[in-house]
C-alpha atoms as a PDB file:
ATOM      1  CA  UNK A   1       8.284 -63.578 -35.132  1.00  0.00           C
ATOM      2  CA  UNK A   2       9.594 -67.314 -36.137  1.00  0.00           C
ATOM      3  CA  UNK A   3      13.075 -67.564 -36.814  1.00  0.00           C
ATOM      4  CA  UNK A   4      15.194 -70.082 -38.867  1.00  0.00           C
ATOM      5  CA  UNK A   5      18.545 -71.080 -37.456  1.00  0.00           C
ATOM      6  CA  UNK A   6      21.158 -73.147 -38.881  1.00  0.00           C
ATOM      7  CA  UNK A   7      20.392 -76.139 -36.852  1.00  0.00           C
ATOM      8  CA  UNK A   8      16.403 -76.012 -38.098  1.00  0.00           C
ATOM      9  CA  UNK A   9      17.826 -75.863 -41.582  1.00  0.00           C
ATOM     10  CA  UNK A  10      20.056 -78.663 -41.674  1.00  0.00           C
ATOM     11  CA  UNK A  11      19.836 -80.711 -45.255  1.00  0.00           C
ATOM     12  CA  UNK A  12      17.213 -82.897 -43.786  1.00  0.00           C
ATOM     13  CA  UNK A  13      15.056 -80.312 -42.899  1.00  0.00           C
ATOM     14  CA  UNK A  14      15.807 -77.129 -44.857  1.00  0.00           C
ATOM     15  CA  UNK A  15      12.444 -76.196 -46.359  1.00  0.00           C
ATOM     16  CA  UNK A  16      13.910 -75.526 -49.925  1.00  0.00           C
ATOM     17  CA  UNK A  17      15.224 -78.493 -50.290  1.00  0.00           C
ATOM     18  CA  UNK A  18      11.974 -80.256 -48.813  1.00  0.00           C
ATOM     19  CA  UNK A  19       9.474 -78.366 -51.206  1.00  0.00           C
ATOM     20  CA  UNK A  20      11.895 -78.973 -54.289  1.00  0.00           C
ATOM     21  CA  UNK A  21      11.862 -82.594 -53.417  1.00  0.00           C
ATOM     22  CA  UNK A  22       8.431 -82.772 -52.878  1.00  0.00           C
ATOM     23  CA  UNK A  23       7.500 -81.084 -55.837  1.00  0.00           C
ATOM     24  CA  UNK A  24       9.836 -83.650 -57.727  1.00  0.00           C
ATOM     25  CA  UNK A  25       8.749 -86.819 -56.870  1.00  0.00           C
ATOM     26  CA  UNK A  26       4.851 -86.119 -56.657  1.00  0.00           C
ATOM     27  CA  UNK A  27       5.494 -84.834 -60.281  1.00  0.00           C
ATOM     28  CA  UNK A  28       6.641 -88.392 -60.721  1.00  0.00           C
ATOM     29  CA  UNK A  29       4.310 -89.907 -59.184  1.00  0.00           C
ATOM     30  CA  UNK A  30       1.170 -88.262 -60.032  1.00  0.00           C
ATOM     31  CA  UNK A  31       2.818 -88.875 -64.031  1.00  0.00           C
ATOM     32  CA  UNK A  32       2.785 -92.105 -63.411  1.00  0.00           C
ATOM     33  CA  UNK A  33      -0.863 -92.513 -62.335  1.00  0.00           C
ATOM     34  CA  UNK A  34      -1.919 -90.988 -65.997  1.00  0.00           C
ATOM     35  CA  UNK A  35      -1.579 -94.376 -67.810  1.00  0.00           C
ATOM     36  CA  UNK A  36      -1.256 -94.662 -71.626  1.00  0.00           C
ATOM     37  CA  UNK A  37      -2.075 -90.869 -71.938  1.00  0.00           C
ATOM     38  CA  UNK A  38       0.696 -88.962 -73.796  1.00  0.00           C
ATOM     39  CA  UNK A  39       1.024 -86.221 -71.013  1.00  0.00           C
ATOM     40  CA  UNK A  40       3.328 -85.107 -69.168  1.00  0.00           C
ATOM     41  CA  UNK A  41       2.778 -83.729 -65.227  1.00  0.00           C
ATOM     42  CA  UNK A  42       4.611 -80.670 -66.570  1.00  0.00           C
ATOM     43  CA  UNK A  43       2.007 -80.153 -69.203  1.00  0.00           C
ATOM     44  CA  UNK A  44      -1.231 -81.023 -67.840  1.00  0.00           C
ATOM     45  CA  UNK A  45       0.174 -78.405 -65.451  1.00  0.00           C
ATOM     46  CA  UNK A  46       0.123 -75.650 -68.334  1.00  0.00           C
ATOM     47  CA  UNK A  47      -2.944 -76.555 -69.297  1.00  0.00           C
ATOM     48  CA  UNK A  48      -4.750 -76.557 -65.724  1.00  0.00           C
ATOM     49  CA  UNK A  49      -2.729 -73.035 -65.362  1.00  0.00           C
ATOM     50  CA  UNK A  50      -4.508 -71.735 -68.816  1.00  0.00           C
ATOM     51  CA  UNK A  51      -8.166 -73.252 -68.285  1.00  0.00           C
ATOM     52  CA  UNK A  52      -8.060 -71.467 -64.653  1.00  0.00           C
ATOM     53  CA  UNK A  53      -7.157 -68.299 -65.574  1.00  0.00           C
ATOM     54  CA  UNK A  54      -3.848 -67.820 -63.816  1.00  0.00           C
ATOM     55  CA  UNK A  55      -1.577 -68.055 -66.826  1.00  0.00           C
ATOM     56  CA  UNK A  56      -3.064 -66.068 -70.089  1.00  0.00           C
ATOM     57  CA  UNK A  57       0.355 -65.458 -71.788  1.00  0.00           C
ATOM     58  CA  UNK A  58       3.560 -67.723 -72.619  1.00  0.00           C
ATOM     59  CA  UNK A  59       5.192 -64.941 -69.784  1.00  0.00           C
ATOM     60  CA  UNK A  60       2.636 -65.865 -67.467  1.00  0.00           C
ATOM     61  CA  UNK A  61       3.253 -70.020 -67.739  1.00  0.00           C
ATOM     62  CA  UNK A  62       7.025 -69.356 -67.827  1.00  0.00           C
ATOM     63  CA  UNK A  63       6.482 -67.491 -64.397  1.00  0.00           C
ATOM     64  CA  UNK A  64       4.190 -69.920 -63.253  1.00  0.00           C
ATOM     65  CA  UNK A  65       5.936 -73.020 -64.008  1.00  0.00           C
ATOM     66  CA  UNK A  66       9.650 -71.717 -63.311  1.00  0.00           C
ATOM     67  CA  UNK A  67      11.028 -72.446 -67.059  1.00  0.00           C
ATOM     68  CA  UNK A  68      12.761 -70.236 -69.565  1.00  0.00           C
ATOM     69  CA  UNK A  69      10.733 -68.729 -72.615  1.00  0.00           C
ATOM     70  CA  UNK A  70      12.361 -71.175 -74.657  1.00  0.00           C
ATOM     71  CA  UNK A  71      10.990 -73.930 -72.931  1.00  0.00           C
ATOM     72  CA  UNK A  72       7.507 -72.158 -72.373  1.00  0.00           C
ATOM     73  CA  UNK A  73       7.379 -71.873 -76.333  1.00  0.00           C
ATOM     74  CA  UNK A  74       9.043 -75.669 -77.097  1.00  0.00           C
ATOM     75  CA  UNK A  75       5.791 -76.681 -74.542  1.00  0.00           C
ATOM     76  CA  UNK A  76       2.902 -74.679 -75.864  1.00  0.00           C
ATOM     77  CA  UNK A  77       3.964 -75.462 -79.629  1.00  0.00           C
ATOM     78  CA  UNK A  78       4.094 -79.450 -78.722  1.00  0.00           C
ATOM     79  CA  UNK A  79       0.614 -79.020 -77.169  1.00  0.00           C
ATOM     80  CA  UNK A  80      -0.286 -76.627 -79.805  1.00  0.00           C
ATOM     81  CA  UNK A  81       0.881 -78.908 -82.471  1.00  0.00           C
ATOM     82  CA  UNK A  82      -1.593 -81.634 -80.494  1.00  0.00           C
ATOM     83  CA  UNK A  83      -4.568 -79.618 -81.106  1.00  0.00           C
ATOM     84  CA  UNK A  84      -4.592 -79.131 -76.695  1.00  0.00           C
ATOM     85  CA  UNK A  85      -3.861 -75.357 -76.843  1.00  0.00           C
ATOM     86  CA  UNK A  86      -4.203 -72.816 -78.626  1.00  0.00           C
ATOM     87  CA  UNK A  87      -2.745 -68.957 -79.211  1.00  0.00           C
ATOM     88  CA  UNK A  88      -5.362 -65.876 -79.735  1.00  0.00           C
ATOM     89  CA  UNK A  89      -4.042 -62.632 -81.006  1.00  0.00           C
ATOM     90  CA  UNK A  90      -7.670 -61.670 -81.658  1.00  0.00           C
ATOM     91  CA  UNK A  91      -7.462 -59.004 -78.699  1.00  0.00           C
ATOM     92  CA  UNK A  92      -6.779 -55.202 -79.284  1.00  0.00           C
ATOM     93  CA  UNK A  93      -3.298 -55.289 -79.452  1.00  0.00           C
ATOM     94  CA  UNK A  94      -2.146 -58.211 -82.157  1.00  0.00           C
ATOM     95  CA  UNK A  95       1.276 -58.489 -80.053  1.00  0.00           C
ATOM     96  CA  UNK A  96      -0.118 -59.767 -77.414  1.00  0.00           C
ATOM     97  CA  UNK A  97      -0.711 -63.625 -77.739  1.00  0.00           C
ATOM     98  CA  UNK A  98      -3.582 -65.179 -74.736  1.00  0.00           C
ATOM     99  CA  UNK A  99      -3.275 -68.643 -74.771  1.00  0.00           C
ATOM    100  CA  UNK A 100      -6.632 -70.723 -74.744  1.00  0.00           C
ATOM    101  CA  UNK A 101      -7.305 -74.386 -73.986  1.00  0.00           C
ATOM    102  CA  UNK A 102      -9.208 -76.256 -77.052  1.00  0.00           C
ATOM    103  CA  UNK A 103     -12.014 -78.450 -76.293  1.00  0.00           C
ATOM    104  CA  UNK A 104      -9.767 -81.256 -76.556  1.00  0.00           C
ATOM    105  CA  UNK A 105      -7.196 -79.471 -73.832  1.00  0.00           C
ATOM    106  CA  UNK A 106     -10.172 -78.700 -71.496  1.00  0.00           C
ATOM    107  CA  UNK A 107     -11.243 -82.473 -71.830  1.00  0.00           C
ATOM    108  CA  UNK A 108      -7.415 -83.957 -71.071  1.00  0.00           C
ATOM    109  CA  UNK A 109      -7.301 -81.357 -68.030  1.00  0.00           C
ATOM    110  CA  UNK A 110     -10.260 -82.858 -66.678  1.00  0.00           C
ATOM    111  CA  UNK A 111      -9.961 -86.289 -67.095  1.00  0.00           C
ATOM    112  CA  UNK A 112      -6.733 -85.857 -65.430  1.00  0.00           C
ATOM    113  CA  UNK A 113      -7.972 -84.390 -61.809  1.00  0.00           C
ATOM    114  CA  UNK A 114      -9.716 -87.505 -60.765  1.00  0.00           C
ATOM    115  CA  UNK A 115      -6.131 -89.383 -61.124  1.00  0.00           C
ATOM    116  CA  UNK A 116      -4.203 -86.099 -59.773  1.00  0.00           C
ATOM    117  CA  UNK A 117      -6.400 -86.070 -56.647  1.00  0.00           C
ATOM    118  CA  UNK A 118      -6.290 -89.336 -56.130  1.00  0.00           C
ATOM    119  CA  UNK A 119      -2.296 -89.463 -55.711  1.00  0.00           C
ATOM    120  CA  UNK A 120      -2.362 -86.739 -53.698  1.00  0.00           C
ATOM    121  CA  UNK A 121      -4.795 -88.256 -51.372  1.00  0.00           C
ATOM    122  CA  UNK A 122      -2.686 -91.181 -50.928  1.00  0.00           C
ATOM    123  CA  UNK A 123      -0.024 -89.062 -49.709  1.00  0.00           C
ATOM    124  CA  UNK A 124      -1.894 -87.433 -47.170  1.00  0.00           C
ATOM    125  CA  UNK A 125      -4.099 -90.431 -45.982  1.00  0.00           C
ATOM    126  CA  UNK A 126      -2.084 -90.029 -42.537  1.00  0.00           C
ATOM    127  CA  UNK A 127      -3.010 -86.426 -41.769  1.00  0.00           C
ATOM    128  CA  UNK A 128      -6.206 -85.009 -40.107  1.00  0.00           C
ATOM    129  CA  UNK A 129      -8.381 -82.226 -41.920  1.00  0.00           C
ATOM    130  CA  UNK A 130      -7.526 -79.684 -40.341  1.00  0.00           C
ATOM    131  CA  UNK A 131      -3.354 -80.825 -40.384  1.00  0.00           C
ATOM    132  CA  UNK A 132      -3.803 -80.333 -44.371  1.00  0.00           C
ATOM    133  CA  UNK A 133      -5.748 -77.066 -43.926  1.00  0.00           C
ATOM    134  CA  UNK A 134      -3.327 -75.709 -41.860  1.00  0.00           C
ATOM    135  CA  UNK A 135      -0.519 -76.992 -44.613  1.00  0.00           C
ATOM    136  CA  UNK A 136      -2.067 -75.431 -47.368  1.00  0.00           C
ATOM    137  CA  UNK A 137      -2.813 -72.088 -45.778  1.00  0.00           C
ATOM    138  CA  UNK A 138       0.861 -71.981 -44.192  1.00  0.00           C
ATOM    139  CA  UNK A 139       2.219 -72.433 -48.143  1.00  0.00           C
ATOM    140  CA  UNK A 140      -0.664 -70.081 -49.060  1.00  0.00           C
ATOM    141  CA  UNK A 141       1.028 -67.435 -46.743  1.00  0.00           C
ATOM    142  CA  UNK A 142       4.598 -68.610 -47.854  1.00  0.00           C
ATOM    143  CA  UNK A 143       3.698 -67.623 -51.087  1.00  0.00           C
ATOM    144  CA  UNK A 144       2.816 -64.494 -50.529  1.00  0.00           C
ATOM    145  CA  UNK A 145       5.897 -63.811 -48.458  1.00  0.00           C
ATOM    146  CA  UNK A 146       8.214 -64.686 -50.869  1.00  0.00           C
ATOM    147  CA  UNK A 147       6.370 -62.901 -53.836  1.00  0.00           C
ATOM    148  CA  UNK A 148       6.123 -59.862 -50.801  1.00  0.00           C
ATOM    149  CA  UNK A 149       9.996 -60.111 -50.505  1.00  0.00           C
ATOM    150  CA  UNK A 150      11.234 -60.807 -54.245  1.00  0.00           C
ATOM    151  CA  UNK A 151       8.789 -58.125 -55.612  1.00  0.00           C
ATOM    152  CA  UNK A 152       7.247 -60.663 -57.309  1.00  0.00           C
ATOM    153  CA  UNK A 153       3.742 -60.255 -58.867  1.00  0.00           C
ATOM    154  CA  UNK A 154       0.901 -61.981 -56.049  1.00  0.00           C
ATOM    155  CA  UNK A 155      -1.233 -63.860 -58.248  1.00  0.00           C
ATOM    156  CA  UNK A 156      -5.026 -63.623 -57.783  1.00  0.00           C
ATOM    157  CA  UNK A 157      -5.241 -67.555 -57.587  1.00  0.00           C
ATOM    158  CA  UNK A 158      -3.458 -67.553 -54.644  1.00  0.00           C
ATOM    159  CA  UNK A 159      -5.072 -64.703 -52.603  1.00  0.00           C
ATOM    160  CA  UNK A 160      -8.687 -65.667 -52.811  1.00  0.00           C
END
């Protein structure tokens, strides 16, 4: 069973603060590969999390994206006010609110991948195949233990 000592998480290697780092400037750096589109990383976020499935309520992209309600509702009323997303309380129970990409939201998602995977690609241009599999399984399974040991919810994008 691994083990993490004080000396392994010293500030320059302490895996929160590596993953919050990394997760702050490839926001900012994948942003800045989207041009003259009025987007923000944070946002074409939301809307990949809607169009796949994995976020179907504002509680769902709050959880998802690690931001209050307040700022979950600020973001889906700006991209609701931009025609990108939409709210449907069509279903059964009219207090529940699923959130749905437009055609216009679907089309910014996707014209956005080609630049997203691009930047990400430059990152890892050093690394082997199997060095990135290994990387993305590890978080895969870091993931699941911290959702095992917070009680958190395992979502079904990440276990399949």
């Amino acid at each position: 069973m691994a083990r993490l000592t004080i000396e392994n998480c010293a500030a320059q290697r302490a895996p929160g603060r590596l993953m919050r780092r990394i997760d702050k400037l490839m926001a900012a750096f994948i942003e800045s590969r989207f041009g003259r589109r009025d987007i923000s990383f944070q946002q074409w976020v939301a809307l990949k999390l809607v169009r796949d499935g994995v976020a179907r309520s504002a509680g769902d992209l709050a959880r998802e994206l690690g931001i209050t309600t307040g700022a979950t509702t600020r973001l889906i009323d700006g991209l609701e006010t931009r025609g990108l997303l939409g709210r449907d309380r069509g279903g059964a129970d009219r207090r529940v609110v699923q959130l749905m990409l437009t055609d216009a939201g679907v089309a910014i998602v996707e014209a956005l991948q080609v630049p997203v995977l691009k930047a990400w690609n430059e990152v890892v241009a050093d690394f082997e195949q199997n060095e990135i599999e290994v990387l993305i399984d590890g978080l895969v399974r870091l993931l699941a233990a911290v959702e095992r040991v917070t009680g958190a919810e395992i979502s079904r994008e990440y276990t399949e």
